[in-house]
N, C-alpha and C. Protein backbone atom coordinates (compact mmCIF):
# COMPACT_ATOMS: atom_id res chain seq x y z
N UNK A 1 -19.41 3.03 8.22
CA UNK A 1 -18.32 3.96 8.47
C UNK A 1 -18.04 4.78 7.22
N UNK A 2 -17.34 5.90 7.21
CA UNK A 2 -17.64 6.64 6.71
C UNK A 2 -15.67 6.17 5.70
N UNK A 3 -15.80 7.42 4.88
CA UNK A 3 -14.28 6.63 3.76
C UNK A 3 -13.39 6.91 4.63
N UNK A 4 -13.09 7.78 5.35
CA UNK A 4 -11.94 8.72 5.92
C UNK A 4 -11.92 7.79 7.37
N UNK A 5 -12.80 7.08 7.62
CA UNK A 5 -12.60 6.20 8.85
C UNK A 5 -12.10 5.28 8.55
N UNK A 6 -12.02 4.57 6.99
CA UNK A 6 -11.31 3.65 6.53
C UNK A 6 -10.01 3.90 6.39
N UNK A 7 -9.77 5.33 5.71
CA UNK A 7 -8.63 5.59 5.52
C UNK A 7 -7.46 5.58 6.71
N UNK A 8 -8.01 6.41 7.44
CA UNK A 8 -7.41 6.44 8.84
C UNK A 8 -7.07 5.06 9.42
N UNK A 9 -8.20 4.13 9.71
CA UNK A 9 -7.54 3.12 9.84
C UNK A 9 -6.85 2.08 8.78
N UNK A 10 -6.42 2.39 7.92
CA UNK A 10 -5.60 1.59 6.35
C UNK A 10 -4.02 2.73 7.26
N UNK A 11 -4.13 3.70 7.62
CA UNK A 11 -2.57 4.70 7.82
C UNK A 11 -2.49 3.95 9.26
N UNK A 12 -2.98 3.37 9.85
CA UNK A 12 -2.41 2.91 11.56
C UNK A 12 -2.48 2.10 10.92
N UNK A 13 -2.66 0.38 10.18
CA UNK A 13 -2.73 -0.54 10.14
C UNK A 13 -1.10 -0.70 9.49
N UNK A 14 -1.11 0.83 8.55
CA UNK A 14 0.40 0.59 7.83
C UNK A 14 1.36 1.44 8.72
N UNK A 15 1.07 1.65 9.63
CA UNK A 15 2.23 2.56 10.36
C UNK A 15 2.91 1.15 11.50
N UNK A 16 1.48 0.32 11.58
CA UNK A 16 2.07 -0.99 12.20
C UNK A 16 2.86 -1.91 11.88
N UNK A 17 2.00 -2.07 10.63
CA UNK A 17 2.86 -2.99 9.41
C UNK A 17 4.69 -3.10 9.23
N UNK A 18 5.00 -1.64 9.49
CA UNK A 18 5.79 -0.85 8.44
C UNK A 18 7.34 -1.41 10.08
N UNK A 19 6.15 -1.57 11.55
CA UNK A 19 7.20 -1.75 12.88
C UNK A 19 7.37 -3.43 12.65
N UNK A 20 6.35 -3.81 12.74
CA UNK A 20 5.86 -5.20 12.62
C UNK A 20 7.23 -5.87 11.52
N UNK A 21 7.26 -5.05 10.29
CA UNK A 21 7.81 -5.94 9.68
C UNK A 21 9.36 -5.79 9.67
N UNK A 22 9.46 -4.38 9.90
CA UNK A 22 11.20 -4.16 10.51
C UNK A 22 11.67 -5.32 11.33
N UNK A 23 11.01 -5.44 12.54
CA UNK A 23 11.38 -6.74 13.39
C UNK A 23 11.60 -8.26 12.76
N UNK A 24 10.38 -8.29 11.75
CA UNK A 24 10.03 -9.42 11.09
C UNK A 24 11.27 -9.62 10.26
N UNK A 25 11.70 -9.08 9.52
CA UNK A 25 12.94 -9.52 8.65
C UNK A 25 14.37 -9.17 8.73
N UNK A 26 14.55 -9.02 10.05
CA UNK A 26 16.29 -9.62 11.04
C UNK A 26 16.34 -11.14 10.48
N UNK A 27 17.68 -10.96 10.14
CA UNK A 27 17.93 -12.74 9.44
C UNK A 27 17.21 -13.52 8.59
N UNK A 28 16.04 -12.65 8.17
CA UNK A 28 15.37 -13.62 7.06
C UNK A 28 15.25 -12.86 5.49
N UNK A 29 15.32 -13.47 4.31
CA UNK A 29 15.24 -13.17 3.03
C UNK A 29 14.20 -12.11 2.85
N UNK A 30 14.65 -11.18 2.12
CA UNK A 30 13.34 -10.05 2.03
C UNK A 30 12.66 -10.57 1.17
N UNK A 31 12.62 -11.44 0.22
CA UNK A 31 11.57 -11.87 -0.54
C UNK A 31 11.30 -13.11 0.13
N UNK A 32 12.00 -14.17 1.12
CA UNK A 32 10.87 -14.65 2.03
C UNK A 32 10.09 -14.20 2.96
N UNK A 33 10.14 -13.06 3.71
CA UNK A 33 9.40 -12.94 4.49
C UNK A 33 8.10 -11.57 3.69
N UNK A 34 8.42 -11.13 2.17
CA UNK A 34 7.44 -10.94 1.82
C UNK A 34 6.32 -11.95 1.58
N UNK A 35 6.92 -13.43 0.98
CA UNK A 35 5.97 -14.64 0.94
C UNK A 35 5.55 -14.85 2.11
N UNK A 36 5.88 -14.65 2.87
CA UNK A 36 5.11 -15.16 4.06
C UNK A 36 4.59 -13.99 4.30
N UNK A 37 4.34 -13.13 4.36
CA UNK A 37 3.77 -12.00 4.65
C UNK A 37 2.32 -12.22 4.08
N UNK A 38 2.30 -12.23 2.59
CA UNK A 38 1.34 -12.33 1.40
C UNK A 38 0.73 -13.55 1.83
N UNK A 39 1.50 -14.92 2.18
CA UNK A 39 0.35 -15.84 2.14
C UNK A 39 -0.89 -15.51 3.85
N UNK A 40 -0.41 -15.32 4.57
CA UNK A 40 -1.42 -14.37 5.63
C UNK A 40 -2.00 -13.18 5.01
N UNK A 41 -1.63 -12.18 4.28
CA UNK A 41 -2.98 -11.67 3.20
C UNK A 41 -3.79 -12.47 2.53
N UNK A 42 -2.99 -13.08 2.05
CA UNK A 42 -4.40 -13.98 1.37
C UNK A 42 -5.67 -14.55 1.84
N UNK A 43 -4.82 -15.76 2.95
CA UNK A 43 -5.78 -16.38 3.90
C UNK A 43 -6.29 -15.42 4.31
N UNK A 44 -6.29 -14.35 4.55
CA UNK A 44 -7.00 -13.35 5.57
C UNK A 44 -8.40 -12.60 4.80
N UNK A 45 -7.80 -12.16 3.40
CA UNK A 45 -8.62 -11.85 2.87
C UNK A 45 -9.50 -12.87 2.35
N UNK A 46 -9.46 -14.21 1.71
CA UNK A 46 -10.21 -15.06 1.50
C UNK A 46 -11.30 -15.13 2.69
N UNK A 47 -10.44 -15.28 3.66
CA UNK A 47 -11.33 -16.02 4.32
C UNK A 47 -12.54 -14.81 4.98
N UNK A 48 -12.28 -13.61 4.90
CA UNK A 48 -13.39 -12.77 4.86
C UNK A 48 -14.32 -12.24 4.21
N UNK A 49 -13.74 -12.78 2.70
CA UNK A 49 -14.54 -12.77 1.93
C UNK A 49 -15.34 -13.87 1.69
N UNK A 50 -14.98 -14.85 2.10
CA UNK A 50 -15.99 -16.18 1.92
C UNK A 50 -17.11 -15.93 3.24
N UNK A 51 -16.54 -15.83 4.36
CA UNK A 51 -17.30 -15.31 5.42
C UNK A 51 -18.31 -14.25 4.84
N UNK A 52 -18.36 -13.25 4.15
CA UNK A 52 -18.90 -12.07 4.27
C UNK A 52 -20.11 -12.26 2.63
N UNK A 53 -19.83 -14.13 2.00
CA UNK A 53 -20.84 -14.13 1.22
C UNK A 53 -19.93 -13.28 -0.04
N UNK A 54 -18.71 -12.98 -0.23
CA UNK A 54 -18.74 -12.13 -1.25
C UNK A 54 -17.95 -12.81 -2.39
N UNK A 55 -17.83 -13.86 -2.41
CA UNK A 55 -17.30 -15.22 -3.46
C UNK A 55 -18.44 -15.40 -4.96
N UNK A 56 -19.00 -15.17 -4.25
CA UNK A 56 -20.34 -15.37 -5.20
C UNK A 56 -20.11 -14.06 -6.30
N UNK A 57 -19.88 -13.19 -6.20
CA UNK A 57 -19.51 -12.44 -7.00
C UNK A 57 -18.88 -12.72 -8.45
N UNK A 58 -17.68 -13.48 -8.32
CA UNK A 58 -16.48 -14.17 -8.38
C UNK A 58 -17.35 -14.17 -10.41
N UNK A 59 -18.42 -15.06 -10.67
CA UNK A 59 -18.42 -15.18 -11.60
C UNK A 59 -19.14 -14.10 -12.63
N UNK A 60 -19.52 -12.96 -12.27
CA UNK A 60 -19.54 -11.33 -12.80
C UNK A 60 -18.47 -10.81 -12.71
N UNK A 61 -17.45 -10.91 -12.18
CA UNK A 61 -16.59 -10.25 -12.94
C UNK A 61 -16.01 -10.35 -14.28
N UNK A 62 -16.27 -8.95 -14.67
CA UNK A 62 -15.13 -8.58 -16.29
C UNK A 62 -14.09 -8.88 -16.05
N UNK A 63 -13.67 -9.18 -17.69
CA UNK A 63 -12.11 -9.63 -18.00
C UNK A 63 -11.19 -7.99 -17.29
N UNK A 64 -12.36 -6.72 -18.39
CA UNK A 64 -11.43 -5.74 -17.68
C UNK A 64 -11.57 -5.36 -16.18
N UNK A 65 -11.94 -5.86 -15.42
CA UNK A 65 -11.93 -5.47 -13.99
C UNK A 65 -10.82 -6.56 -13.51
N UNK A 66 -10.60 -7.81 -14.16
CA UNK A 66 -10.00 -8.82 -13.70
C UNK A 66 -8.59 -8.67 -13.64
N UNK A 67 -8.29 -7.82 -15.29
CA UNK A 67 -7.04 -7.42 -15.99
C UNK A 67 -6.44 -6.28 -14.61
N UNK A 68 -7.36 -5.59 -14.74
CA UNK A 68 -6.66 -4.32 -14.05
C UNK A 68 -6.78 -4.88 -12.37
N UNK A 69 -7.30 -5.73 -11.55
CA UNK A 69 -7.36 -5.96 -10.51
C UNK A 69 -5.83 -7.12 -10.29
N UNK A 70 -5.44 -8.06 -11.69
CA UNK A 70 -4.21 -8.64 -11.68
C UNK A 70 -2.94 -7.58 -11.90
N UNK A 71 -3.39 -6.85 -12.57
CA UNK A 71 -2.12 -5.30 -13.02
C UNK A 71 -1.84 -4.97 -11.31
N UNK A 72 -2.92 -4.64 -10.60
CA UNK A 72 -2.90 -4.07 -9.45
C UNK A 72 -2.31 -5.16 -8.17
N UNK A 73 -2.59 -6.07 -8.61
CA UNK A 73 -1.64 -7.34 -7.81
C UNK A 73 -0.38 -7.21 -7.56
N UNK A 74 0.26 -7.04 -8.97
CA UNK A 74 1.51 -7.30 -9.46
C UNK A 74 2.09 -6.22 -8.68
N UNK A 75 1.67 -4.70 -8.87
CA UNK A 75 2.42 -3.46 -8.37
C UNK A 75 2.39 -3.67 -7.05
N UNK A 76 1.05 -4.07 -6.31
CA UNK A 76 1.22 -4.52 -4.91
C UNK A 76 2.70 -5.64 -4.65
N UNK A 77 2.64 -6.31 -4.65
CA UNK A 77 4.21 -7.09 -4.69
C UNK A 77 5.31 -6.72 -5.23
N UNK A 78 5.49 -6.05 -6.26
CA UNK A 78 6.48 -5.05 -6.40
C UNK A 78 7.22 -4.44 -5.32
N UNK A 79 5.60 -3.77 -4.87
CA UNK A 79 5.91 -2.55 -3.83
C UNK A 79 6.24 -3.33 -2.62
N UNK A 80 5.78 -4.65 -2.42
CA UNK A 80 6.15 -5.05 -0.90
C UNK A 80 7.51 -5.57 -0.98
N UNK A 81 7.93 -6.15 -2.07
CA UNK A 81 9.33 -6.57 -2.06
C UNK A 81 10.58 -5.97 -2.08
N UNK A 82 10.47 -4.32 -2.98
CA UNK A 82 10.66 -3.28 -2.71
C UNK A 82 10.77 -2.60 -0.89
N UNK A 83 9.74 -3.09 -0.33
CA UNK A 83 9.50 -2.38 0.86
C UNK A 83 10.31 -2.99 1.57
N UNK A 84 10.38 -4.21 1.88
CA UNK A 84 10.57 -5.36 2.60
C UNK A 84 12.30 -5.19 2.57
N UNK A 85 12.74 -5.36 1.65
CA UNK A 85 14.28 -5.55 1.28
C UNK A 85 14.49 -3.35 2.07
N UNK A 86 14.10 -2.74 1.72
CA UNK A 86 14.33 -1.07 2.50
C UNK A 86 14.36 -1.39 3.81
N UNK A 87 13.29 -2.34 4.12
CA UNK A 87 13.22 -2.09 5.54
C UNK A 87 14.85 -2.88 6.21
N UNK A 88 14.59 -3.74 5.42
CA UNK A 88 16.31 -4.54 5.79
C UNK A 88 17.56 -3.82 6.00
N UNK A 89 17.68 -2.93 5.29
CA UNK A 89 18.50 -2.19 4.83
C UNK A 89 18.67 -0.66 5.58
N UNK A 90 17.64 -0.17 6.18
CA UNK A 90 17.53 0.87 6.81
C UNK A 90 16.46 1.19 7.52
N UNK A 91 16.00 2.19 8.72
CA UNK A 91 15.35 2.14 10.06
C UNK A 91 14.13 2.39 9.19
N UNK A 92 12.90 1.51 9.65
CA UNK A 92 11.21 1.79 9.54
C UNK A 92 11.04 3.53 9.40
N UNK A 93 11.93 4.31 10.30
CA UNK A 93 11.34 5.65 10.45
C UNK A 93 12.05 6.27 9.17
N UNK A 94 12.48 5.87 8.77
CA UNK A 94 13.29 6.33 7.60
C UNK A 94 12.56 5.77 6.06
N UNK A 95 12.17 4.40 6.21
CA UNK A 95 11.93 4.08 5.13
C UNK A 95 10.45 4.56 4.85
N UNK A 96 9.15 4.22 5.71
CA UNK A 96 8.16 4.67 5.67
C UNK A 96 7.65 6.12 4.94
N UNK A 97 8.48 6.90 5.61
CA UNK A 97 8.07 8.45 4.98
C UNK A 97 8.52 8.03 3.44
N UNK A 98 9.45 7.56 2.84
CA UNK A 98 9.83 7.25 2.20
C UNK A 98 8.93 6.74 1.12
N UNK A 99 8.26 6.00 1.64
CA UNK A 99 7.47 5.20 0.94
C UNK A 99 5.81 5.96 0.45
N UNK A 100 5.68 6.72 1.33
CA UNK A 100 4.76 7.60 1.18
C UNK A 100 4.70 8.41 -0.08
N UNK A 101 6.31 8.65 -0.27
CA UNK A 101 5.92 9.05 -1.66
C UNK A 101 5.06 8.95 -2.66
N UNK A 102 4.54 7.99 -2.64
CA UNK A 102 3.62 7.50 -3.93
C UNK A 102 2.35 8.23 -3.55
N UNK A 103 2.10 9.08 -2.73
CA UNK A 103 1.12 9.84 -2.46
C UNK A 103 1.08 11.08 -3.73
N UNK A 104 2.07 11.88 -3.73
CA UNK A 104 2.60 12.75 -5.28
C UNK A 104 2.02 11.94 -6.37
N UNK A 105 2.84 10.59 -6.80
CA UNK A 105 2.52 9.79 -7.75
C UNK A 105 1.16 9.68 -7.93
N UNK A 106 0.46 9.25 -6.59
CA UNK A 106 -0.98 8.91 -7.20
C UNK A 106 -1.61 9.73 -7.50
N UNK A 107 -1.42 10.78 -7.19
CA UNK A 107 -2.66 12.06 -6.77
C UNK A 107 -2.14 12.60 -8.51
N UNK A 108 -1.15 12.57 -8.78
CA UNK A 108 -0.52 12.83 -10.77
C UNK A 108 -1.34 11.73 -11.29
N UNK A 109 -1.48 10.20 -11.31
CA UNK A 109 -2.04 9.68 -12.09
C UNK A 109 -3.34 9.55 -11.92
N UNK A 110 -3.83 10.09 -10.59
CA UNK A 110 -5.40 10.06 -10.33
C UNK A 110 -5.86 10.95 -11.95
N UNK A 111 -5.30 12.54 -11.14
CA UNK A 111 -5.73 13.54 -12.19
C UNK A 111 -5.78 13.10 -13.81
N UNK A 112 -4.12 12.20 -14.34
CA UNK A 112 -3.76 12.34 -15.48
C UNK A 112 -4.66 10.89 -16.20
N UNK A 113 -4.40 10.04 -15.29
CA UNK A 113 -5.72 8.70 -15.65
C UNK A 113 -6.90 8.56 -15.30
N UNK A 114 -7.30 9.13 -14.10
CA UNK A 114 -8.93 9.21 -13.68
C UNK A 114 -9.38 10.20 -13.81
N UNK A 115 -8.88 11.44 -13.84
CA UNK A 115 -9.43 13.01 -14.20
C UNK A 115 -10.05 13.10 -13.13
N UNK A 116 -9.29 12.87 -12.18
CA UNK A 116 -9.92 13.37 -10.81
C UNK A 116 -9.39 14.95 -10.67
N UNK A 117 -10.35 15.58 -10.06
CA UNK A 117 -9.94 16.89 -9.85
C UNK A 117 -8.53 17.64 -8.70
N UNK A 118 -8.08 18.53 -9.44
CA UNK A 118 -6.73 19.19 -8.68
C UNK A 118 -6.79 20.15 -8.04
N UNK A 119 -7.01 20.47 -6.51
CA UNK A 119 -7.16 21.93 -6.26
C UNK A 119 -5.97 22.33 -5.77
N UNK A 120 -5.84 23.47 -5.38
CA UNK A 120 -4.81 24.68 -4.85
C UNK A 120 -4.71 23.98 -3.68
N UNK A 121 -5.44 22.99 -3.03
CA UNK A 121 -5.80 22.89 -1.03
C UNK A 121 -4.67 21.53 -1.28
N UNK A 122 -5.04 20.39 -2.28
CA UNK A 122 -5.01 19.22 -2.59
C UNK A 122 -3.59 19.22 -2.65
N UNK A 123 -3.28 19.93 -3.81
CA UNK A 123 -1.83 20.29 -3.87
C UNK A 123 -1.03 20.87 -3.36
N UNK A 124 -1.12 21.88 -2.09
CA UNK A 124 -0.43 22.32 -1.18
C UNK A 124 -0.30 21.42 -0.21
N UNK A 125 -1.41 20.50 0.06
CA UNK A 125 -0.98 19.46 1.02
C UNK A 125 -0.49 18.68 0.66
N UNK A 126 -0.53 18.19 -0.68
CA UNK A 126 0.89 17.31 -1.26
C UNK A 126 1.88 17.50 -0.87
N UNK A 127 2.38 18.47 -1.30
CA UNK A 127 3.59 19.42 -1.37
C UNK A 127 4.09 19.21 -0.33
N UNK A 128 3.95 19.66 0.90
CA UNK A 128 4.13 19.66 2.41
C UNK A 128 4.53 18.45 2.52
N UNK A 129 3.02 17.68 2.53
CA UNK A 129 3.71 16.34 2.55
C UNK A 129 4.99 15.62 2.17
N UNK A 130 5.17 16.00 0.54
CA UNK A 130 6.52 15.72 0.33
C UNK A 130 7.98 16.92 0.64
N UNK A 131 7.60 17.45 1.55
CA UNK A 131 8.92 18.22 2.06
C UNK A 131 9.06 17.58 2.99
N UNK A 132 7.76 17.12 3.97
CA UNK A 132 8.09 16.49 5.00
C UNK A 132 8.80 15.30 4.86
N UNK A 133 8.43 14.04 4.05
CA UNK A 133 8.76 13.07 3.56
C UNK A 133 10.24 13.35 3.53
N UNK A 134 10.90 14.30 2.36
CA UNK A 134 12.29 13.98 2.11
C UNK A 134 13.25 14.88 3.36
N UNK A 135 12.51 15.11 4.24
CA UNK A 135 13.28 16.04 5.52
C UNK A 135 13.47 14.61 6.41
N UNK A 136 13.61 13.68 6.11
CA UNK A 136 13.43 12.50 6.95
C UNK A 136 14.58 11.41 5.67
N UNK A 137 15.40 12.37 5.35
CA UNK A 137 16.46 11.56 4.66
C UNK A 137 17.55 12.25 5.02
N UNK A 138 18.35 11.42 5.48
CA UNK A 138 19.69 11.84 6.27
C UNK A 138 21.04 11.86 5.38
């Protein structure tokens, strides 16, 4: 499959997520039901990765791939505990666009830390994007 088939399905998997977990945390702790959330990532991902032969890897990895793959952990849980406690607090359709923000953010630290390239197309559809985003705050 091609990246954009991944991508596409990573934006329905989180547009599910985002209903899924609104329901999910009525009456329960936003940082418990992020733990419980995470330990079904885990198992999930382990166990497809052991399935898929890709454990073996495990002892090539660099410290710096390790460093920055634990850095990248951390912001992931950040962001879900962050998410989790929003969603408590106010409607999925509200918080989601919301959350999208970090689309601006990344596409700034792509350029400013990966030197990924910026066009006129890239950045007008940012843009949009984030008008749309904050037109969805009441």
């Amino acid at each position: 499959m091609a990246w954009w088939t991944y991508a596409l399905l990573s934006a329905g998997f989180a547009a599910l997520t985002a209903v899924l977990a609104k329901v999910g945390v009525e009456g329960v702790p936003s940082t418990l039901a992020t733990a419980l959330r995470t330990v079904v990532v885990l198992m999930f991902a382990w166990g497809i990765a052991l399935a898929r032969g890709e454990h073996h890897a495990l002892p090539s990895i660099s410290r710096k791939t390790l460093l920055f793959l634990v850095l990248s952990g951390v912001a992931t849980g950040l962001s879900w505990l962050a998410y989790f406690r929003a969603l408590q607090l106010a409607p999925a359709s509200r918080v989601a666009p919301i959350d999208k923000l970090s689309l601006p953010l990344t596409v700034l630290l792509a350029f400013l830390i990966l030197h990924e390239p910026l066009s006129w197309r890239l950045g007008m559809g940012v843009a949009l994007m984030v008008i749309g985003a904050l037109l969805t705050i009441k």
